[in-house]
C-alpha atoms as a PDB file:
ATOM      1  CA  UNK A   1      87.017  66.933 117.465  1.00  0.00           C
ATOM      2  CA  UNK A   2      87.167  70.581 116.859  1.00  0.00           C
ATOM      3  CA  UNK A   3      90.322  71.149 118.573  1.00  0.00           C
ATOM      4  CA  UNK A   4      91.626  68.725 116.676  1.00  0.00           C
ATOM      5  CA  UNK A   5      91.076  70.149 113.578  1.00  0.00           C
ATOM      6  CA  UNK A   6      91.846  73.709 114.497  1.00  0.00           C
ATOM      7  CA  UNK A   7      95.343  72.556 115.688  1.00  0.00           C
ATOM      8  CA  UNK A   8      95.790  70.791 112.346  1.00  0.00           C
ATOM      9  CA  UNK A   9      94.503  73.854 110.789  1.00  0.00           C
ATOM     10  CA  UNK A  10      96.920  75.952 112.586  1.00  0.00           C
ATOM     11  CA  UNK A  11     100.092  73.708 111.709  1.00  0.00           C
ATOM     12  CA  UNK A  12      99.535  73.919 107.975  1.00  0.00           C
ATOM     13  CA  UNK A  13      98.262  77.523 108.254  1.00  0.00           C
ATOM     14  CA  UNK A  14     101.749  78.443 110.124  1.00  0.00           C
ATOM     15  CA  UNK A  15     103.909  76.304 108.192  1.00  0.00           C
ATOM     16  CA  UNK A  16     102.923  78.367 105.119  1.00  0.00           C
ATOM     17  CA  UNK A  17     104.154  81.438 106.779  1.00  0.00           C
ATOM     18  CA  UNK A  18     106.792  79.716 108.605  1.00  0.00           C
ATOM     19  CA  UNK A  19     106.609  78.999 112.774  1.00  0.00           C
ATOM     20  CA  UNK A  20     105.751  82.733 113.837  1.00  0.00           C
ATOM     21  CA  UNK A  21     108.364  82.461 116.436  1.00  0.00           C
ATOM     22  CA  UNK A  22     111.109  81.998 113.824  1.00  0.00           C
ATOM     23  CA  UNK A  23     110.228  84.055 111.642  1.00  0.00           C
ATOM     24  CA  UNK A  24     110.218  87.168 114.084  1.00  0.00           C
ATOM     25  CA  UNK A  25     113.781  86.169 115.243  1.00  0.00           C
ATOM     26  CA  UNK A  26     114.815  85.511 111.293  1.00  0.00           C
ATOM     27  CA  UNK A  27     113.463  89.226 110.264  1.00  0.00           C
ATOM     28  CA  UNK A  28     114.986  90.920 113.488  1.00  0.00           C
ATOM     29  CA  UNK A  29     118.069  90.471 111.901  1.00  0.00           C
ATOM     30  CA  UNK A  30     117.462  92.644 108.666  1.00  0.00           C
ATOM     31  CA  UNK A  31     115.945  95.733 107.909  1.00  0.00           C
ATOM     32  CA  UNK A  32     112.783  97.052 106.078  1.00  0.00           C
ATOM     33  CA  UNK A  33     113.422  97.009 102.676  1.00  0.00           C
ATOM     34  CA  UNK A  34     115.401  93.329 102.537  1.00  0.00           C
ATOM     35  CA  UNK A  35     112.257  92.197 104.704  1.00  0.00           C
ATOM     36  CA  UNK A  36     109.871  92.993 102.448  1.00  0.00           C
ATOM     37  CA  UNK A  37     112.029  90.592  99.045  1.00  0.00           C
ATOM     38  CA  UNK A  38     112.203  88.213 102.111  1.00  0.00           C
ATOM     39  CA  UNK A  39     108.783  87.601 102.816  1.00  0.00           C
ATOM     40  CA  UNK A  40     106.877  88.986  99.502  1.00  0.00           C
ATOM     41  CA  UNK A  41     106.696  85.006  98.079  1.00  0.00           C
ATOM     42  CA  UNK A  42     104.625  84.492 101.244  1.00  0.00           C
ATOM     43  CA  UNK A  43     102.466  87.119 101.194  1.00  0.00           C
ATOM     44  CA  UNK A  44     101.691  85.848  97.039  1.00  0.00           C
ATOM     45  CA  UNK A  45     101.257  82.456  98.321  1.00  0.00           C
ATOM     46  CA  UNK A  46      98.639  83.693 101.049  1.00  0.00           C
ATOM     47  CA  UNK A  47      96.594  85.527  98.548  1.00  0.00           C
ATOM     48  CA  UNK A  48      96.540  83.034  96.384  1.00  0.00           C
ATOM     49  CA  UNK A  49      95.161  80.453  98.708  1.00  0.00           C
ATOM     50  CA  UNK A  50      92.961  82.388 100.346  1.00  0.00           C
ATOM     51  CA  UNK A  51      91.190  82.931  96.967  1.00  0.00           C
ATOM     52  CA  UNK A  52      91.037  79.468  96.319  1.00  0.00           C
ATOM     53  CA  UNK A  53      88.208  77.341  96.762  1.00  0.00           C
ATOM     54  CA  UNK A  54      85.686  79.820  97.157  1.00  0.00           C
ATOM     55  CA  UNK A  55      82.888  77.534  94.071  1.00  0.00           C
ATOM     56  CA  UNK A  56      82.885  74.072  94.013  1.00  0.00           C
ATOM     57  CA  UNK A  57      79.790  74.788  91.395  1.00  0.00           C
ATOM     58  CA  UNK A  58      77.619  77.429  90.223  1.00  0.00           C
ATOM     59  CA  UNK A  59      74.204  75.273  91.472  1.00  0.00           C
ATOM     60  CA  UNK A  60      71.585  76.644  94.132  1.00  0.00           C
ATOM     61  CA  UNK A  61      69.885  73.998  94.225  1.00  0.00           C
ATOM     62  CA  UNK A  62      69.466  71.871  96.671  1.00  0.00           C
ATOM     63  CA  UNK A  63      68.027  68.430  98.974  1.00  0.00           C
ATOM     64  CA  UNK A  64      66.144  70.662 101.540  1.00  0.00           C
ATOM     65  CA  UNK A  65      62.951  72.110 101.179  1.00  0.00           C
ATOM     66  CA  UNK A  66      62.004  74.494  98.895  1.00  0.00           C
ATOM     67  CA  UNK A  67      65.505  73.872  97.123  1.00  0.00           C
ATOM     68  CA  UNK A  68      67.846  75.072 100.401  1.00  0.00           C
ATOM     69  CA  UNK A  69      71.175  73.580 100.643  1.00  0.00           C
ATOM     70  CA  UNK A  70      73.879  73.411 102.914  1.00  0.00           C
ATOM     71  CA  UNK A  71      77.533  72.716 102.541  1.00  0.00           C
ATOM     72  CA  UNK A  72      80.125  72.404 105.350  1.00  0.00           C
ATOM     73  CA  UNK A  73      83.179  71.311 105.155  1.00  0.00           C
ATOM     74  CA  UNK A  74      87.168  72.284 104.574  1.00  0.00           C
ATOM     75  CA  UNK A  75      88.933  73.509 101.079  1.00  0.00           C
ATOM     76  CA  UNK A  76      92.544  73.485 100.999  1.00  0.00           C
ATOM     77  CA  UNK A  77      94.228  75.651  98.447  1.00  0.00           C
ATOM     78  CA  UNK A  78      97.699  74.997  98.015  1.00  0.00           C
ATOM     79  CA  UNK A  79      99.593  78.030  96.318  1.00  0.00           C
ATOM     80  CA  UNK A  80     102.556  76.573  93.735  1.00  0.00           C
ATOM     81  CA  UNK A  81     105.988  78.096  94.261  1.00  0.00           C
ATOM     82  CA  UNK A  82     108.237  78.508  91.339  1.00  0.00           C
ATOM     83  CA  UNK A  83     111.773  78.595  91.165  1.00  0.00           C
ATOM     84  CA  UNK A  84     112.088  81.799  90.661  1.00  0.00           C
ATOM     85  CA  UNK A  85     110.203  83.066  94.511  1.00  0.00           C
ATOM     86  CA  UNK A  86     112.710  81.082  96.578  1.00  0.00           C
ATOM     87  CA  UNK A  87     115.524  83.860  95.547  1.00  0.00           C
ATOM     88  CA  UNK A  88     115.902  87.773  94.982  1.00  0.00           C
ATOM     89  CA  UNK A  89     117.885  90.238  93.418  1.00  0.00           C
ATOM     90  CA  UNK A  90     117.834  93.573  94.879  1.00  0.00           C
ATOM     91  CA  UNK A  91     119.341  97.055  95.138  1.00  0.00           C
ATOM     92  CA  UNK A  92     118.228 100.080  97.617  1.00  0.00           C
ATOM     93  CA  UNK A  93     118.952 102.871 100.084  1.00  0.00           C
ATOM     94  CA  UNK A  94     119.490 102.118 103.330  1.00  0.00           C
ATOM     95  CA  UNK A  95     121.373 102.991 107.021  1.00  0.00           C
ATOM     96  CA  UNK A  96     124.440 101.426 107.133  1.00  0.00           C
ATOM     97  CA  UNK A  97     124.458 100.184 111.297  1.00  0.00           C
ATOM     98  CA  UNK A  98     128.652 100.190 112.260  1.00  0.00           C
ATOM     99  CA  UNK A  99     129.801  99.375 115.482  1.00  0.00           C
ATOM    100  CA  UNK A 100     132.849 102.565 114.614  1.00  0.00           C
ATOM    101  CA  UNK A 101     131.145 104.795 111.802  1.00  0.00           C
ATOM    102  CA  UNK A 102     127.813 104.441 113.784  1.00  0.00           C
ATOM    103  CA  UNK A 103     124.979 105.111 111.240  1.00  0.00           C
ATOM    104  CA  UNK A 104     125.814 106.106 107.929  1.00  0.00           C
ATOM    105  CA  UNK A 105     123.743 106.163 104.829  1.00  0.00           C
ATOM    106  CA  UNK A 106     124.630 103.527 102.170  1.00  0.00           C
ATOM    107  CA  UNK A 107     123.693 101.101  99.058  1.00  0.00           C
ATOM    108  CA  UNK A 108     123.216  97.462  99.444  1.00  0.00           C
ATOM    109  CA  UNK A 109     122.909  94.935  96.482  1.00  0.00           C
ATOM    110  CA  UNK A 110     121.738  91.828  97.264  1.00  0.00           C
ATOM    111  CA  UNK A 111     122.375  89.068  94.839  1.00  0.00           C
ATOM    112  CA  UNK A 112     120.551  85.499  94.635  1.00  0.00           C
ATOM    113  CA  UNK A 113     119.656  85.857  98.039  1.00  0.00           C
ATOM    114  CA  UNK A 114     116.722  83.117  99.383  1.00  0.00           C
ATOM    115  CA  UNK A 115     113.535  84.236 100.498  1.00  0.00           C
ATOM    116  CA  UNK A 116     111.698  82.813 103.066  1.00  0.00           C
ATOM    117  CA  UNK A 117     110.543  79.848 100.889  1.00  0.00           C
ATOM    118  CA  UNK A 118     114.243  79.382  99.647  1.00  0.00           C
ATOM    119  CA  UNK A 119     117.566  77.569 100.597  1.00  0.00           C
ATOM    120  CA  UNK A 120     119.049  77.792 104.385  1.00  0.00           C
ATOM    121  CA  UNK A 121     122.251  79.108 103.416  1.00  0.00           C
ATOM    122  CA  UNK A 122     121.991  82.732 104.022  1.00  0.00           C
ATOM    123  CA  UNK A 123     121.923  85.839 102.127  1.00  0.00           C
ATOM    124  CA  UNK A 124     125.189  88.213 101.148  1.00  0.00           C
ATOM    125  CA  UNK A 125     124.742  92.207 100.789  1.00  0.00           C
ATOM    126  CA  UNK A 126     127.326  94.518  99.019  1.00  0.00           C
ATOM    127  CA  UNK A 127     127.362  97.419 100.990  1.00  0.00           C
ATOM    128  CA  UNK A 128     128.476 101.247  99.532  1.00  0.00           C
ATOM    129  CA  UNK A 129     128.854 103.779 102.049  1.00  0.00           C
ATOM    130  CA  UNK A 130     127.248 107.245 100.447  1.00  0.00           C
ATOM    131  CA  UNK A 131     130.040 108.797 101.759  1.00  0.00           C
ATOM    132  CA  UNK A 132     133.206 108.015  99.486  1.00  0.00           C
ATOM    133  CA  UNK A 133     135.716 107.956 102.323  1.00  0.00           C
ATOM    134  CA  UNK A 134     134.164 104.852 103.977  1.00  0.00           C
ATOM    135  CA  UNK A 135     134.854 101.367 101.426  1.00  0.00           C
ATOM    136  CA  UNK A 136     132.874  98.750  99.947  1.00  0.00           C
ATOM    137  CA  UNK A 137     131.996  96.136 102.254  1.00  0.00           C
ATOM    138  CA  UNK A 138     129.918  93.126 102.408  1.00  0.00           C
ATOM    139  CA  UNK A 139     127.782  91.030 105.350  1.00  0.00           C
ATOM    140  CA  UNK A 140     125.868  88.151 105.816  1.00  0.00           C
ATOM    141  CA  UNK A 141     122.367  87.986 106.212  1.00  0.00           C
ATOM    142  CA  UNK A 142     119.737  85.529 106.760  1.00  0.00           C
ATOM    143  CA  UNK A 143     118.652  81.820 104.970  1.00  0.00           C
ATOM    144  CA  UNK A 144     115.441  80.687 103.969  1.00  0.00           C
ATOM    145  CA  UNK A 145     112.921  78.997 106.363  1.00  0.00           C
ATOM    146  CA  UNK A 146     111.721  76.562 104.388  1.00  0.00           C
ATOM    147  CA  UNK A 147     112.246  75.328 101.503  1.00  0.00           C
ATOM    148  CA  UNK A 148     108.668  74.620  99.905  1.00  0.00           C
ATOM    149  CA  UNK A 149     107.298  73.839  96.412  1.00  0.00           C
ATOM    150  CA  UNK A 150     103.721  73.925  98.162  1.00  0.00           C
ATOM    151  CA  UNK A 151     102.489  76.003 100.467  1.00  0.00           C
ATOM    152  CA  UNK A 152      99.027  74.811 101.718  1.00  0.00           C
ATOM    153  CA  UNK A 153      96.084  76.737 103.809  1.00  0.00           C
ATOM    154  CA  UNK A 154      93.436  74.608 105.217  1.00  0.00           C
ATOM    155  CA  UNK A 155      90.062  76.893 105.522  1.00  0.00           C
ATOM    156  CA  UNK A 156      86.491  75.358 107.346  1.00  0.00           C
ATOM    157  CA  UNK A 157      83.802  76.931 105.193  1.00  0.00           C
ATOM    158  CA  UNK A 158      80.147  77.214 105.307  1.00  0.00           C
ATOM    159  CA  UNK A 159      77.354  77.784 103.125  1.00  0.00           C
ATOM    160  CA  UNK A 160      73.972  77.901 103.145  1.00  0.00           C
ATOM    161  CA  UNK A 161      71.433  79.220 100.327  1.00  0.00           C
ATOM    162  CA  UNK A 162      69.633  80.105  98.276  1.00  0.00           C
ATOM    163  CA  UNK A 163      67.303  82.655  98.549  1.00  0.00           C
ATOM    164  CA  UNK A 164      66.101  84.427  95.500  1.00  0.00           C
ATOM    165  CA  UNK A 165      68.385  82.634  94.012  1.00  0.00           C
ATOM    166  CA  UNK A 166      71.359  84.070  96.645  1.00  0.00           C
ATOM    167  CA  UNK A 167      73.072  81.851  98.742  1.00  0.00           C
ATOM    168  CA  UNK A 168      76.086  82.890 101.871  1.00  0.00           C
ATOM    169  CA  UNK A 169      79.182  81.486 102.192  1.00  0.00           C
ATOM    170  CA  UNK A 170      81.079  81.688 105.070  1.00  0.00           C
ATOM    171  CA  UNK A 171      84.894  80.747 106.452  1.00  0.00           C
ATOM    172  CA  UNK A 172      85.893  81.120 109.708  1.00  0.00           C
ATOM    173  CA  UNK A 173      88.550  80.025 112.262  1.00  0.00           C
ATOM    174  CA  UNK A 174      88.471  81.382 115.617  1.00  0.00           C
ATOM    175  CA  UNK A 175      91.957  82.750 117.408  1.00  0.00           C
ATOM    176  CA  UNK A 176      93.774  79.496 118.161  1.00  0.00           C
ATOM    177  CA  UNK A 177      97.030  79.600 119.744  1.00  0.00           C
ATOM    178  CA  UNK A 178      99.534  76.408 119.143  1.00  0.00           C
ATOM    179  CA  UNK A 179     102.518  75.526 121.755  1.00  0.00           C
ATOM    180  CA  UNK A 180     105.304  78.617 121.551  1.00  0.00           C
ATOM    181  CA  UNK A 181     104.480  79.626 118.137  1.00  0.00           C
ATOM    182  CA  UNK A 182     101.736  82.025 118.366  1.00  0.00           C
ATOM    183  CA  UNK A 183      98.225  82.304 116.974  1.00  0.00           C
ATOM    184  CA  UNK A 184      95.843  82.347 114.286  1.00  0.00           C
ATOM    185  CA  UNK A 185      92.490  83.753 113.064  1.00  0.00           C
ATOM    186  CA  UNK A 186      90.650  83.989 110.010  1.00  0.00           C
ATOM    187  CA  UNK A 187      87.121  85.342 109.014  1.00  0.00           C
ATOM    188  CA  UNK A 188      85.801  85.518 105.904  1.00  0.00           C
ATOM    189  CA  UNK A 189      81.987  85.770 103.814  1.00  0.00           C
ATOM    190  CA  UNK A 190      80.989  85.749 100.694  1.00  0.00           C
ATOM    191  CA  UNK A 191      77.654  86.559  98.539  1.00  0.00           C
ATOM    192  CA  UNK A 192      76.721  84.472  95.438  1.00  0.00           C
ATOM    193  CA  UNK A 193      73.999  85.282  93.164  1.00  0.00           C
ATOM    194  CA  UNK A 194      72.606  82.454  90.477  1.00  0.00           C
ATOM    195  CA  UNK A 195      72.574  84.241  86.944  1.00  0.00           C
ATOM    196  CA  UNK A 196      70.942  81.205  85.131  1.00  0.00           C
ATOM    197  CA  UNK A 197      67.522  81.677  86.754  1.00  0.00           C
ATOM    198  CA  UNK A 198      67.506  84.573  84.146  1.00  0.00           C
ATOM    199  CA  UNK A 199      67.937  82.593  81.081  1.00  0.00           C
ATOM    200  CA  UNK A 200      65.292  80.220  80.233  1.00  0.00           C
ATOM    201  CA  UNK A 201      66.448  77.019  79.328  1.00  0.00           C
ATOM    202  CA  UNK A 202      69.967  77.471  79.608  1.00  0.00           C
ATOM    203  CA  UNK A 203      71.804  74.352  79.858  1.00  0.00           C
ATOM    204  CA  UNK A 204      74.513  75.266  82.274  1.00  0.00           C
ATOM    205  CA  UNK A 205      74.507  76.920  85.862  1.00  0.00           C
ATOM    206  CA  UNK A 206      76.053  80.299  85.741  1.00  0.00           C
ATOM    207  CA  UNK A 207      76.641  82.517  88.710  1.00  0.00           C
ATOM    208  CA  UNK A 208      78.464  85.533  90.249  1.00  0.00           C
ATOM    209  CA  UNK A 209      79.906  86.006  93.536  1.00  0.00           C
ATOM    210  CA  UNK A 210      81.759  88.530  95.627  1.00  0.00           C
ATOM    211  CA  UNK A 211      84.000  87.728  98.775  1.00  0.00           C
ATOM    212  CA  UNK A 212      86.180  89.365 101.839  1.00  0.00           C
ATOM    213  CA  UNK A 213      88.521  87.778 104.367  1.00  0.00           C
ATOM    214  CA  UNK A 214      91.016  88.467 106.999  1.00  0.00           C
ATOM    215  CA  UNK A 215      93.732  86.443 108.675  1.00  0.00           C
ATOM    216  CA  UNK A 216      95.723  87.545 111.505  1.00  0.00           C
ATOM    217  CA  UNK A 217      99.055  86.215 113.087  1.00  0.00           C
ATOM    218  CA  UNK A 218     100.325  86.966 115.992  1.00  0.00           C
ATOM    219  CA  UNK A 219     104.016  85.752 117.519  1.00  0.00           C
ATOM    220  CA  UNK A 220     104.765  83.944 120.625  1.00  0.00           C
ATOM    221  CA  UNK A 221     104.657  87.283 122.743  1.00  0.00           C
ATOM    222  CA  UNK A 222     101.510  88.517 121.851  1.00  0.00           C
ATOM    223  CA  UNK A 223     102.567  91.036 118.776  1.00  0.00           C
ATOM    224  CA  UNK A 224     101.099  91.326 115.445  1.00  0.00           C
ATOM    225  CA  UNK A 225     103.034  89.579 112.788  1.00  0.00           C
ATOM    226  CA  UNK A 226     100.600  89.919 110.184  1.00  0.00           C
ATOM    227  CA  UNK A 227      97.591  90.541 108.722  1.00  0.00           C
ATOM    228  CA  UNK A 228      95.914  90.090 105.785  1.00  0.00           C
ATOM    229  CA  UNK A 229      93.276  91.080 103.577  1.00  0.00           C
ATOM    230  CA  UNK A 230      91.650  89.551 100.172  1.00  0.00           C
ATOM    231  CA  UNK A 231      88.939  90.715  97.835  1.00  0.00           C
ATOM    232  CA  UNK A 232      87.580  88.482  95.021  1.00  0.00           C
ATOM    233  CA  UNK A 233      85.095  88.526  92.610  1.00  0.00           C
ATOM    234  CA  UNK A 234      84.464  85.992  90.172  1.00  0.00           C
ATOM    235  CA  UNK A 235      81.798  84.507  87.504  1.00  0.00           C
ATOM    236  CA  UNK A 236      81.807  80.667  87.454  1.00  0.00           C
ATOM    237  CA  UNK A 237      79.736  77.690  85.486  1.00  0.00           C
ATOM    238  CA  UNK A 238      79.358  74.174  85.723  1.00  0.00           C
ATOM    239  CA  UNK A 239      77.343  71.592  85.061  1.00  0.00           C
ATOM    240  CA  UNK A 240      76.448  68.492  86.619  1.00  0.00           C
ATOM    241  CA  UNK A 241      76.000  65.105  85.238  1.00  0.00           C
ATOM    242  CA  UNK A 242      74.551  62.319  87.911  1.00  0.00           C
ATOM    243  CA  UNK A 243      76.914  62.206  90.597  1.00  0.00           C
ATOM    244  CA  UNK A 244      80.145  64.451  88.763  1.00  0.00           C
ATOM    245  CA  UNK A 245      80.234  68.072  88.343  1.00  0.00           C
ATOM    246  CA  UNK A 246      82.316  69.903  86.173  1.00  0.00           C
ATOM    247  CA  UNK A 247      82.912  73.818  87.197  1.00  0.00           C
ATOM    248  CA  UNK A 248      85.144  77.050  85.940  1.00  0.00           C
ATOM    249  CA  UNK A 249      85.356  80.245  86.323  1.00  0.00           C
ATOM    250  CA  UNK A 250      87.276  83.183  85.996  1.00  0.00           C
ATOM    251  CA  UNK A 251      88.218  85.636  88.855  1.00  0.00           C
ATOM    252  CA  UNK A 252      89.176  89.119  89.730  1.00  0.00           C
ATOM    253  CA  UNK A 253      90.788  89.417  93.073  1.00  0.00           C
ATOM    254  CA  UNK A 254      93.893  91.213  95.141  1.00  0.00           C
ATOM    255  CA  UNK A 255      95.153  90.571  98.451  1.00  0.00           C
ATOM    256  CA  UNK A 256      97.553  92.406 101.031  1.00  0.00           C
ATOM    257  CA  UNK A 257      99.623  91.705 103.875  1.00  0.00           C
ATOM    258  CA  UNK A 258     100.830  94.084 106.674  1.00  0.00           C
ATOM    259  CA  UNK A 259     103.930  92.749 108.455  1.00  0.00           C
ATOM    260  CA  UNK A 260     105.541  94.458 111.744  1.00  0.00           C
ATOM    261  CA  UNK A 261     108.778  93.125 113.854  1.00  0.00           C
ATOM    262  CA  UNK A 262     111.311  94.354 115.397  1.00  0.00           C
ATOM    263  CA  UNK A 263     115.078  94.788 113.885  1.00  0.00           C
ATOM    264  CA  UNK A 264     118.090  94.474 115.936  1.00  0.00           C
ATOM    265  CA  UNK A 265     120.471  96.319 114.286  1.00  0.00           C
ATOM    266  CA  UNK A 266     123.463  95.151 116.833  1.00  0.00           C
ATOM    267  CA  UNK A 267     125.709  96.118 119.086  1.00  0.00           C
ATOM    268  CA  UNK A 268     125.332 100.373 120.808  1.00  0.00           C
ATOM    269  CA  UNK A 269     122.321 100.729 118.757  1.00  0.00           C
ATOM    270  CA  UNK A 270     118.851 100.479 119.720  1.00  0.00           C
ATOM    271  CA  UNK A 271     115.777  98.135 117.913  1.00  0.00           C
ATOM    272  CA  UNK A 272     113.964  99.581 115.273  1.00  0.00           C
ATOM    273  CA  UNK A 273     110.326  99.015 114.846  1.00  0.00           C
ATOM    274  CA  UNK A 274     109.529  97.938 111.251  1.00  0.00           C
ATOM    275  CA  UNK A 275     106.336  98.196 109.639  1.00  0.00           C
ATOM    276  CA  UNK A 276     105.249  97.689 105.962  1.00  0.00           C
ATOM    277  CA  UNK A 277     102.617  96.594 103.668  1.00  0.00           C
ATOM    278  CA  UNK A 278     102.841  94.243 100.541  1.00  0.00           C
ATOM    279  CA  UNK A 279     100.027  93.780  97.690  1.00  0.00           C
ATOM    280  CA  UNK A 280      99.545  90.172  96.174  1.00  0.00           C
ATOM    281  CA  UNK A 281     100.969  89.385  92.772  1.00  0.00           C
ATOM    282  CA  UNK A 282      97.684  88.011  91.826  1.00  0.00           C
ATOM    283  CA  UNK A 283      95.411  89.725  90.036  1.00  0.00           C
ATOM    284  CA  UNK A 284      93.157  87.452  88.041  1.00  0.00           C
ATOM    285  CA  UNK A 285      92.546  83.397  87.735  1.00  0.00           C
ATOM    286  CA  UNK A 286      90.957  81.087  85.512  1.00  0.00           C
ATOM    287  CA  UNK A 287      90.157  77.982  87.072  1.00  0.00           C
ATOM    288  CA  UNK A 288      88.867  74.383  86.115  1.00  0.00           C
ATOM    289  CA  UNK A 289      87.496  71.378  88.379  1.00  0.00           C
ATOM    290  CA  UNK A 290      85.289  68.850  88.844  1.00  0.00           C
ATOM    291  CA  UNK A 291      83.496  67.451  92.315  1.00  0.00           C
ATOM    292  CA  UNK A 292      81.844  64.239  93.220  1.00  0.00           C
ATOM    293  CA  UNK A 293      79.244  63.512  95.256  1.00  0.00           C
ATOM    294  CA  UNK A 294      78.981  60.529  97.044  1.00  0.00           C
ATOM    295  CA  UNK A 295      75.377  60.981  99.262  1.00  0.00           C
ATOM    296  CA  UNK A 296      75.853  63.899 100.975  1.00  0.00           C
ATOM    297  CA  UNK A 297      80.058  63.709 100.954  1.00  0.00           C
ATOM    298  CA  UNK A 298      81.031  66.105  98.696  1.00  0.00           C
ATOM    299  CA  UNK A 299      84.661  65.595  97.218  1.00  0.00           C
ATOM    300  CA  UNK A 300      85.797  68.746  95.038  1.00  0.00           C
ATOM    301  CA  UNK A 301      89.404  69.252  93.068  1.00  0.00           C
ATOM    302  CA  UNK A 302      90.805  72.062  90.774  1.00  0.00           C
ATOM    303  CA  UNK A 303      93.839  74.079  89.260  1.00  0.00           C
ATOM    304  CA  UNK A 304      93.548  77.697  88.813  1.00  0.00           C
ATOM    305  CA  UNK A 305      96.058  79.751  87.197  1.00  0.00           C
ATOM    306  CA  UNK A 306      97.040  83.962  87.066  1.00  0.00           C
ATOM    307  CA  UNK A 307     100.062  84.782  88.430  1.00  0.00           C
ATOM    308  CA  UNK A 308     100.428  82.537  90.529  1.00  0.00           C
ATOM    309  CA  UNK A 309      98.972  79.018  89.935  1.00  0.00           C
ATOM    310  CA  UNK A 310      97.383  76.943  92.484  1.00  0.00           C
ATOM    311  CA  UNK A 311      95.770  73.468  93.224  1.00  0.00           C
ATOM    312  CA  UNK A 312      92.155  73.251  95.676  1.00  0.00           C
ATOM    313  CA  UNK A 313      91.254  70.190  97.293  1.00  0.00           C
ATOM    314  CA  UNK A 314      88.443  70.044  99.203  1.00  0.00           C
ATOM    315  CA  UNK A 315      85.814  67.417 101.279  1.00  0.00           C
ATOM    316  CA  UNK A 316      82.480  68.354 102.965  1.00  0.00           C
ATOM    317  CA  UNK A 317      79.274  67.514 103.660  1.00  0.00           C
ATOM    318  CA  UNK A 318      76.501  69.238 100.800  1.00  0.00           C
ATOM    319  CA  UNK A 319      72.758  68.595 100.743  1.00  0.00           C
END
């Protein structure tokens, strides 16, 4: 059963970034800067649902005894990709790689290109040589990988609480490797502290929590594709009426993504080992949801917003 849902795990969680293999092969064929347009909608997206679903309710309470509760199950937050992340527009300094000038410094303009979430037709740079004596010239350079509207990360998480009102939360998903494509593995843990047990009376559950995680991918050989990082902290509410809970919150939270391939630069020149890392768009959320509870099945939905806006299912097991 496990494996089963790991390898399910791992086919959303690469299809997000795109088959590892591919996308290795896909960035050896541009350089630094035009990698870094190419892939930032997927770093945004990764931050974003990696942030998500961290609450399904500000409660500690719980069916154990002396109020303990435990929740396990999966949340799946589903970053929402605009129109405007499948394409760039972009103009930088670069090395010019020709087969007869060899290297020689140089502008390229990319217009409308796709991103990685874009459209498979590929990508056109303008290229102008520094040097005035060389002309204008243009190439061809990669298409999009897929061509998504939703981008989706499964995440198994686990919590267990509260003491002193505190309660743990942690998500974790140990190094799985799938077919050709490479491998995954996330960690993350979280602290949440109940606020209402301060006010007397107060008709609402109000807490704070504060979170880390890490996800790593590696490609078919073995090398590190990428790795990310997320911080969040948030204050959420709800309240709970019979079997339906309503919950919001608003949170603080960044992300970042280090990337590293190799670029082929063609013919009498050798590879060039590319490195770089890219902060989240996201800075802040508001969020709104509700969860049922059927027994001890625990069915929770919501749509946060920031820059980035998102959509959290998730189904578990809570008493």
């Amino acid at each position: 059963m496990r494996k089963a849902v790991s390898a399910a795990l791992v086919v959303l969680a690469l299809a997000s970034f795109v088959r590892a293999q591919n996308l290795t092969s896909t960035l050896a064929q541009v350089s630094s800067e035009y990698g870094k347009a190419y892939v930032a909608p997927a770093v945004d997206a990764f931050g974003m649902d990696m942030n998500s679903g961290l609450f399904h309710g500000a409660s500690m309470s719980g069916l154990l005894p002396l109020g303990l509760h435990v929740y396990v199950g999966v949340q799946i937050g589903t970053a929402l990709i605009q129109s405007s992340d499948k394409s760039f527009n972009a103009s930088y300094a670069d090395t010019l790689y020709d087969p007869i000038l060899g290297k020689q410094p140089a502008t390229f303009t990319v217009t409308n290109a796709p991103t990685i979430y874009g459209s498979s037709d590929k990508g056109k740079a303008v290229i102008t040589p520094t040097n005035p004596l060389y002309p204008t010239d243009s190439l061809s350079t990669i298409g999009g990988l897929i061509n998504a509207s939703l981008v989706p990360l499964p995440i198994p998480q686990v919590g267990i609480g509260s003491l002193f009102g505190t309660d743990v939360m942690v998500r974790y998903l140990p190094e799985i490797k799938l077919s050709d494509y490479g491998k995954v593995q996330l960690f993350g843990v979280a602290v949440r502290h109940s606020i209402s047990q301060y006010i007397p009376l107060v008709p609402i559950d109000i807490a704070v929590q504060v979170g880390f995680q890490s996800l790593s991918v590696t490609d078919s050989s073995g090398g590190d594709l990428m790795k990310a990082s997320t911080f969040a902290a948030n204050i959420e509410v709800s309240k709970t009426f019979l079997m339906l809970t309503l919950y919001g919150g608003l949170q603080m939270e960044s992300s970042s993504v280090d990337v590293k391939y190799t670029y082929n630069p063609g013919q009498n020149f050798q590879p060039v080992n590319v490195s770089f890392s890219l902060k989240g768009k996201n800075k802040f959320r508001a969020l709104a949801g509700l969860s049922f509870a059927l027994g001890p099945v625990l069915i929770n939905g919501d749509y946060s917003f920031g820059s980035m806006s998102a959509v959290t299912l998730g189904l578990g097991i809570a008493i």
